[in-house]
Protein backbone atom coordinates (compact mmCIF):
# COMPACT_ATOMS: atom_id res chain seq x y z
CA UNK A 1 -18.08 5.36 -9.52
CA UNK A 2 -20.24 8.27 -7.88
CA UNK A 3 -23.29 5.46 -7.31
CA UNK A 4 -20.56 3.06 -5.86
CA UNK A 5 -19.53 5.74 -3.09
CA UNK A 6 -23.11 6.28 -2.69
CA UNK A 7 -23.58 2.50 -2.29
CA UNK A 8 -21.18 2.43 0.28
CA UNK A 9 -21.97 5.42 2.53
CA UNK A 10 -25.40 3.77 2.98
CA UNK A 11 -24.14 0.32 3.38
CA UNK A 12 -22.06 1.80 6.75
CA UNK A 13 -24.69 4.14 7.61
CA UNK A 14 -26.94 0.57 7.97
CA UNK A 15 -24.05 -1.10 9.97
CA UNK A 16 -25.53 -0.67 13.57
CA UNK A 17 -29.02 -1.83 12.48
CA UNK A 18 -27.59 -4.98 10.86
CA UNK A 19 -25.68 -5.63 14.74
CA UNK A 20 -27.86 -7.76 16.30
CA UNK A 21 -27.11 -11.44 17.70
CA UNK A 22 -30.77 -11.67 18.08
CA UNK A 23 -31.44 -12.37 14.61
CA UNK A 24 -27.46 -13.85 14.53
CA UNK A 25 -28.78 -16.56 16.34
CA UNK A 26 -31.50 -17.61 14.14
CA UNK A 27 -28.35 -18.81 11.65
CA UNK A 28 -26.25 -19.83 14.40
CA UNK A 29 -28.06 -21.74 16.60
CA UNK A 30 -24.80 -23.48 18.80
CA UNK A 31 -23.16 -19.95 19.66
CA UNK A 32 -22.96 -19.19 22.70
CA UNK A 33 -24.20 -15.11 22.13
CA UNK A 34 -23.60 -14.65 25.83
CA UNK A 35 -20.02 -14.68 26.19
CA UNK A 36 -17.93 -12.30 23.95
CA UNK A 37 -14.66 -10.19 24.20
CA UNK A 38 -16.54 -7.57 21.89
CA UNK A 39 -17.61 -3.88 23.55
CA UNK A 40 -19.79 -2.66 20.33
CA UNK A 41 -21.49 -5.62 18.55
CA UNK A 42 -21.65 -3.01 15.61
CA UNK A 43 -18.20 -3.60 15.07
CA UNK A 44 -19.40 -7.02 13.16
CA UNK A 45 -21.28 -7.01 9.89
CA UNK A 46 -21.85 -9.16 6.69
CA UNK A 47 -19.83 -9.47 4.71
CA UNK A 48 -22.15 -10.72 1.75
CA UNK A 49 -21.50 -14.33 1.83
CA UNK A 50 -23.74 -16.26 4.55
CA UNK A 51 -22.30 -18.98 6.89
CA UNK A 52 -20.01 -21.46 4.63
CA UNK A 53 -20.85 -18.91 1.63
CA UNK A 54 -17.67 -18.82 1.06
CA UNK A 55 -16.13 -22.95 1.29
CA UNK A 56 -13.08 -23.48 4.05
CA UNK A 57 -10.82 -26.72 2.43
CA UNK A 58 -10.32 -29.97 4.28
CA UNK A 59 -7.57 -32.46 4.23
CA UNK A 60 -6.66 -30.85 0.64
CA UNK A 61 -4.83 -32.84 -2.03
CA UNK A 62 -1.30 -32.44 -3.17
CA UNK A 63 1.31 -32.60 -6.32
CA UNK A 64 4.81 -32.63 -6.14
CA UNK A 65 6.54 -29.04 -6.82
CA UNK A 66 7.02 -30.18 -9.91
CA UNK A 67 4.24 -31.61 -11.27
CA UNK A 68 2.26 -28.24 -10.89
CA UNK A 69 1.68 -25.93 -13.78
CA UNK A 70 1.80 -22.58 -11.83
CA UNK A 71 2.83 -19.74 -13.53
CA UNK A 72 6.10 -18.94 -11.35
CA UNK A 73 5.30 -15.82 -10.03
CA UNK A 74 2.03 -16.42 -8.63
CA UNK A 75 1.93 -16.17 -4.66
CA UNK A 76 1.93 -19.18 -2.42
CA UNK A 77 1.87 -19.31 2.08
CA UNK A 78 4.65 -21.56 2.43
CA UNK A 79 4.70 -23.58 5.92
CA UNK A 80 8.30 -25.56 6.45
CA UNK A 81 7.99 -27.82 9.57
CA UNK A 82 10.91 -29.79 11.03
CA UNK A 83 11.36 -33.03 9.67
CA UNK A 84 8.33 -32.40 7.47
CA UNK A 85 7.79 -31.91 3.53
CA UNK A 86 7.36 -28.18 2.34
CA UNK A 87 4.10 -27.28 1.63
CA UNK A 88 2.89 -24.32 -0.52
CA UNK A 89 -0.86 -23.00 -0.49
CA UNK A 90 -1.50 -21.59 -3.91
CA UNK A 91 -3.54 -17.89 -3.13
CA UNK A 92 -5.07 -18.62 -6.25
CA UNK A 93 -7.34 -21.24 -4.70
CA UNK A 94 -7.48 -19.53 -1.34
CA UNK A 95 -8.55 -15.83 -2.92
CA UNK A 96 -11.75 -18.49 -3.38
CA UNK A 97 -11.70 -20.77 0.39
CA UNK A 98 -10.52 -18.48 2.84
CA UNK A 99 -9.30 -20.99 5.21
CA UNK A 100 -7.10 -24.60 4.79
CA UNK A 101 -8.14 -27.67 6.96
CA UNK A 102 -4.89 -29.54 6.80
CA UNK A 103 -2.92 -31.92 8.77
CA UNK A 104 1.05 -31.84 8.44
CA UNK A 105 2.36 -34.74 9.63
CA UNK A 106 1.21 -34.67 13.50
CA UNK A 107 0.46 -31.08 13.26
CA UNK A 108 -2.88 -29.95 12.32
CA UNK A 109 -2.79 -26.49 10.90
CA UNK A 110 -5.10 -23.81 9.67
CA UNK A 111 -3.46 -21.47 6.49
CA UNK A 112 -5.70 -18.56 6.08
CA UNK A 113 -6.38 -15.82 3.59
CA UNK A 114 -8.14 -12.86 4.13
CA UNK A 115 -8.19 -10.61 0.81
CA UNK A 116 -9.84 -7.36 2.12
CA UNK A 117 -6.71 -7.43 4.34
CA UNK A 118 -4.36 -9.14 2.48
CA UNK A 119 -3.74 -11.05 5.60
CA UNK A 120 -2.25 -14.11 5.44
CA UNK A 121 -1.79 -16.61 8.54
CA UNK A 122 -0.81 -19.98 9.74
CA UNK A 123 -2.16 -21.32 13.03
CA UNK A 124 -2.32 -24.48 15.06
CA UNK A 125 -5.28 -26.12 15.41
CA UNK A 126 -5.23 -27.49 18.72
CA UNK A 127 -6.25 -26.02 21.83
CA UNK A 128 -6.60 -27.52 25.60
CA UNK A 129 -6.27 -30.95 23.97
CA UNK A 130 -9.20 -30.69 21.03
CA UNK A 131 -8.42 -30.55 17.38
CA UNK A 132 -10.93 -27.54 16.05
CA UNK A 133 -12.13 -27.31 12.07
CA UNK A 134 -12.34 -23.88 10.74
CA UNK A 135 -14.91 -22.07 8.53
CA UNK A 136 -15.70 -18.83 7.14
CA UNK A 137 -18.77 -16.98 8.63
CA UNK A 138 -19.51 -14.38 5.71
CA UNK A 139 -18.88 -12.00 9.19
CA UNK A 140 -16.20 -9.14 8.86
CA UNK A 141 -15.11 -7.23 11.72
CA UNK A 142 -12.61 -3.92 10.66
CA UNK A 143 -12.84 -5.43 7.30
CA UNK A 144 -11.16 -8.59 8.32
CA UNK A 145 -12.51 -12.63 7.96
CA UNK A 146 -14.43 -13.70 10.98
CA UNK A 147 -13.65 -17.67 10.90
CA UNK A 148 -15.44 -19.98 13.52
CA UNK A 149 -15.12 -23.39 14.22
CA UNK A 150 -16.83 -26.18 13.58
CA UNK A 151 -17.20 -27.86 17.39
CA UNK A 152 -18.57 -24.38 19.73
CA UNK A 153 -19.27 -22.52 16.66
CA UNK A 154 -17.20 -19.77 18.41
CA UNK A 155 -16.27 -17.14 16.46
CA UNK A 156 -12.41 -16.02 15.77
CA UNK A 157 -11.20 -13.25 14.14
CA UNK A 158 -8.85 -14.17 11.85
CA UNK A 159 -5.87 -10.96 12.03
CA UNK A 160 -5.55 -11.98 15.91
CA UNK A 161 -6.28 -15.96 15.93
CA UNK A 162 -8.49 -14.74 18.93
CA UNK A 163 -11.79 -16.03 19.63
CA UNK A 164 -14.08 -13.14 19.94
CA UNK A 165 -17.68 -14.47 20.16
CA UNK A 166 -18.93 -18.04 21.78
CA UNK A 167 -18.24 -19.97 24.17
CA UNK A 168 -14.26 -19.93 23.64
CA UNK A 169 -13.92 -16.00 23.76
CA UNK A 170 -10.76 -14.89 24.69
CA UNK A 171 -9.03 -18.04 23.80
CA UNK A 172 -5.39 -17.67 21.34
CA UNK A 173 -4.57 -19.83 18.87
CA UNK A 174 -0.79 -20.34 18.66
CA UNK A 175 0.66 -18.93 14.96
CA UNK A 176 2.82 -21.18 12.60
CA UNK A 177 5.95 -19.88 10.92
CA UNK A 178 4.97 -19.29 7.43
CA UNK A 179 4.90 -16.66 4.59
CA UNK A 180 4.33 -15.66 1.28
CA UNK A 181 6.27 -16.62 -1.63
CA UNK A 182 6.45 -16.92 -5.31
CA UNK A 183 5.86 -20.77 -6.77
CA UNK A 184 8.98 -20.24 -8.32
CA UNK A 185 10.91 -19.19 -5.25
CA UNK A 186 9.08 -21.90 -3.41
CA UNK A 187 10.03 -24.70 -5.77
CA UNK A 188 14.12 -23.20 -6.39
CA UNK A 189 14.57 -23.97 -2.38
CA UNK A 190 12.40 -27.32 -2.23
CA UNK A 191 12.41 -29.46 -5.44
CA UNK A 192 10.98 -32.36 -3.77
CA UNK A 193 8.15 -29.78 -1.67
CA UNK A 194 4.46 -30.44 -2.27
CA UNK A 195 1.88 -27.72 -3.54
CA UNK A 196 -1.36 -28.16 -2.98
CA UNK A 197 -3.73 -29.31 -5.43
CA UNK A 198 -6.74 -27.68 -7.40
CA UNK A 199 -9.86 -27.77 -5.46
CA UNK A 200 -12.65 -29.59 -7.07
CA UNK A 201 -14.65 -26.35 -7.03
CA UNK A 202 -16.27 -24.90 -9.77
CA UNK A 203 -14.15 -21.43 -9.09
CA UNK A 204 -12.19 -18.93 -11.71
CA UNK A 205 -8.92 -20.15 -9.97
CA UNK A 206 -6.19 -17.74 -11.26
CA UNK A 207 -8.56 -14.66 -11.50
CA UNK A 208 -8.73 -11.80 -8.55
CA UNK A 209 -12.38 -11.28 -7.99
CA UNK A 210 -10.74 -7.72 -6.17
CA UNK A 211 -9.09 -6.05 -9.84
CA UNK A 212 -7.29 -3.12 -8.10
CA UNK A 213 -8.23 -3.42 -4.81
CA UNK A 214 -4.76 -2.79 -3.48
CA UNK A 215 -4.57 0.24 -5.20
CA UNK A 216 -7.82 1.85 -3.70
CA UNK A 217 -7.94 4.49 -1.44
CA UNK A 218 -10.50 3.19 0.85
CA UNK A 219 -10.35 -0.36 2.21
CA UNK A 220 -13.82 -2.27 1.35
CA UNK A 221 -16.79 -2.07 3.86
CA UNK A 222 -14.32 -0.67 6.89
CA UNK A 223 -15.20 2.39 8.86
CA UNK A 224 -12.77 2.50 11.39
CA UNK A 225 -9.82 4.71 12.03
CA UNK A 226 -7.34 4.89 8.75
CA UNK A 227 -3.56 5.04 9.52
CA UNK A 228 -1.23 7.60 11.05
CA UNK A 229 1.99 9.37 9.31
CA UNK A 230 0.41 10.05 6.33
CA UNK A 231 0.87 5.89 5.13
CA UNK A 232 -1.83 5.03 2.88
CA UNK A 233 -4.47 2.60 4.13
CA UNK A 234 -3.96 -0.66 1.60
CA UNK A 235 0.13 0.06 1.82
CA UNK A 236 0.91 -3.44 2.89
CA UNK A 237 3.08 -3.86 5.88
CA UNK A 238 5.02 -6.53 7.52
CA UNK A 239 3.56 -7.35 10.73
CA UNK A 240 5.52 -9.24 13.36
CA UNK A 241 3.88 -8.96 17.09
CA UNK A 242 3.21 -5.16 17.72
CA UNK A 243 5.43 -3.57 15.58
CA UNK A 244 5.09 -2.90 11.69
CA UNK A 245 7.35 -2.05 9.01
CA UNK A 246 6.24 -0.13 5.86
CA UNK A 247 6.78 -2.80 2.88
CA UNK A 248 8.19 0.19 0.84
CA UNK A 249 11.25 1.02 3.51
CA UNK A 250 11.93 -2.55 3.33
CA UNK A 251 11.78 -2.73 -0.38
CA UNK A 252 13.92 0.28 -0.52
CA UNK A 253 16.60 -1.20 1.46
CA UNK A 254 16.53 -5.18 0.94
CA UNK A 255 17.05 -6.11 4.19
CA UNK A 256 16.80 -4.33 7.96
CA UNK A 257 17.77 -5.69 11.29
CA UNK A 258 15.79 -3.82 13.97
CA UNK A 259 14.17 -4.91 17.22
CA UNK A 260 15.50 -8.16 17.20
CA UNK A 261 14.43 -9.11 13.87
CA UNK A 262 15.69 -9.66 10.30
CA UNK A 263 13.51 -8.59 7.40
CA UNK A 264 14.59 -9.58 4.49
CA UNK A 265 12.53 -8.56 0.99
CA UNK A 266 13.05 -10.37 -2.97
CA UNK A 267 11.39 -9.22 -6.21
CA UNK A 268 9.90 -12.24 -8.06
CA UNK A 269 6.54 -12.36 -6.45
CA UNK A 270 3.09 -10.51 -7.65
CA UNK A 271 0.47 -9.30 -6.24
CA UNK A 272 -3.36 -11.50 -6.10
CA UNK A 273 -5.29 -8.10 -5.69
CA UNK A 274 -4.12 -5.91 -8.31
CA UNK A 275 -4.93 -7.06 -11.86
CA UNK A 276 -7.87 -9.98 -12.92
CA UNK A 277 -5.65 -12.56 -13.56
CA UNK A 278 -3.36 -13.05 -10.46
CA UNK A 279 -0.13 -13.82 -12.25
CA UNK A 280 -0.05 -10.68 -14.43
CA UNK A 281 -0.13 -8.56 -11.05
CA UNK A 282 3.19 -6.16 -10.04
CA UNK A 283 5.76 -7.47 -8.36
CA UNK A 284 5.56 -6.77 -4.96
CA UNK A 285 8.49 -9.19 -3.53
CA UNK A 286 8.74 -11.67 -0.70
CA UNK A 287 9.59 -10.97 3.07
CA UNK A 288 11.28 -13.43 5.20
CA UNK A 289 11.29 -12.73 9.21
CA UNK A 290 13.64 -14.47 11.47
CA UNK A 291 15.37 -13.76 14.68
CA UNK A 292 19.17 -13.88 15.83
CA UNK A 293 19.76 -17.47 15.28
CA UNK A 294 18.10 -17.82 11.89
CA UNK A 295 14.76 -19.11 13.12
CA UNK A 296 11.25 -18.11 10.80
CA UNK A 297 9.36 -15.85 12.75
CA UNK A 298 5.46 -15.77 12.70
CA UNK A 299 4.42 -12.39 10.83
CA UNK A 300 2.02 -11.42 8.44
CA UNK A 301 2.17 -9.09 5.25
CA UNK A 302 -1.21 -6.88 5.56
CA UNK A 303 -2.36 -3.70 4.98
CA UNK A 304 -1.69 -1.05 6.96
CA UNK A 305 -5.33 -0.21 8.00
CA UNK A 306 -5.88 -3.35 9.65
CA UNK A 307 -3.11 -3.38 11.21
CA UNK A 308 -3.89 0.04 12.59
CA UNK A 309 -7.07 -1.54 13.73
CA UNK A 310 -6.33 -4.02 15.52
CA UNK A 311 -2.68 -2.84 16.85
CA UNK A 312 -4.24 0.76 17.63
CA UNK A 313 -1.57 1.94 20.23
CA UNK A 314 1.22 -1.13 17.72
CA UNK A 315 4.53 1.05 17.04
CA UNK A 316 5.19 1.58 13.41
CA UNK A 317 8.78 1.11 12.47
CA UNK A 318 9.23 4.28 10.50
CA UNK A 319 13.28 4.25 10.76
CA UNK A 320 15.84 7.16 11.89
């Protein structure tokens, strides 16, 4: 454990050397280096992986709800368009791809996963017109997936669905309703919803290649800034805008209704970054966030160092 630390320290010592779009560009050839939202290009490292390192889906298969032998606690992003089939993103197969390439109907979407964060996030893939295709950049900025797409090779950080590097910086993807689930929740409200298929990757689908990572101290390869009010740094938190709510006040109370919001929380889901195999991981529940008429908010469930970082002045929705 002592060598690990030691690993570590030196590894973020290293950071500002490893900063350099110089030698970025060598690997990314079509990015536009030259226009960037960024004040401190140290602020982006590797993450291991290189460019595509770690696969982003497209156009991925499906099975009907029930047809798919999940085990029923396992967590899924569930997006529920109008007029559309439910769809449910197994995290089993995302822990591994990062980022979904899909098309719902006439709505192309991107569902993301980032695990270091625990951040999971639905966006639409069109902007002024274009359809973009996502990957993952093996880049991490406060910890957190660096995507880019596939037509500027702009670079977009995945917590804010902001480009942050290339030649769309500064540009906002618009977020999708969605959130996590348990399959079994997912399939009890839509028997006739799709979930999507197993990859044809040679992956240990069902395993957490993080065992007890959301019970660490320390978030992984992050040097920024931990949290305020004493809240640990992987506490998950429900994010919606600005504003964040400790998972454990909302666990404690089942439901709150607070800045024109309703959180609701239900036990049946577990968590893909405590144990090695994903199903056998504590229950952590399921958060649903609407507004006053009923309506599925856009939020996110992450932990509450990244929120921290990238919501540094965000209000934190401590109660009375």
């Amino acid at each position: 454990m002592r060598q690990l630390v030691v690993t570590i320290f030196a590894i973020l010592a290293a950071l500002p050397l490893m900063a350099d779009p110089a030698l970025w560009s060598r690997e990314w050839p079509q990015t536009n280096f030259e226009k960037t939202t960024l004040i401190d290009w140290s602020e982006i490292i590797s993450g291991g992986p290189p460019k595509d390192g770690i696969p982003a889906l497209v156009d991925p298969t499906f099975v009907a709800v029930g047809e798919a032998a999940l085990p029923q606690n396992e967590p899924v992003i569930t997006v529920e368009l109008t007029q559309q089939t439910p769809r449910a993103y197994p995290l089993r197969y995302l822990m591994w791809h990062e980022i979904v390439n899909d098309r719902i109907g006439a709505h192309p979407v991107a569902v993301t996963f980032c695990p270091l964060c625990n951040s999971g996030l639905t966006f639409d893939r069109r902007l002024d017109g274009k359809v973009l295709e996502f990957g993952v950049s093996g880049k991490l900025r406060g910890s957190d997936m660096v995507m880019y797409d596939r037509q500027t090779e702009s670079w977009w950080q995945q917590a804010l669905g902001r480009a942050i590097v290339g030649e769309l910086s500064g540009a906002q993807l618009t977020p999708v309703a969605s959130w996590m689930e348990s399959v079994g929740q997912f399939r009890t409200r839509n028997p006739d919803g799709l979930i999507m298929a197993q990859p044809d990757f040679p992956r240990a689908y069902g395993r957490n290649p993080y065992v007890g990572y959301d019970g660490s101290t320390h978030p992984f390869l992050y040097n920024g800034e931990l949290p305020p009010h004493d809240i640990p740094a992987l506490a998950r938190v429900v994010r919606v805008g600005p504003r964040a709510w400790p998972l454990s006040r909302l666990r404690e109370h089942g439901a709150l209704s607070e800045a024109g919001v309703r959180l609701t929380w239900q036990a049946g889901q577990s968590s893909a970054l405590d144990t090695a195999q994903i199903a056998k991981g504590r229950d952590v529940g399921s958060i649903r966030v609407r507004d006053a008429a009923g309506r599925d908010l856009p939020h996110d469930v992450m932990f509450a160092f990244a929120f921290h970082a990238f919501w540094p002045e965000g209000e934190w929705m401590l109660g009375p």
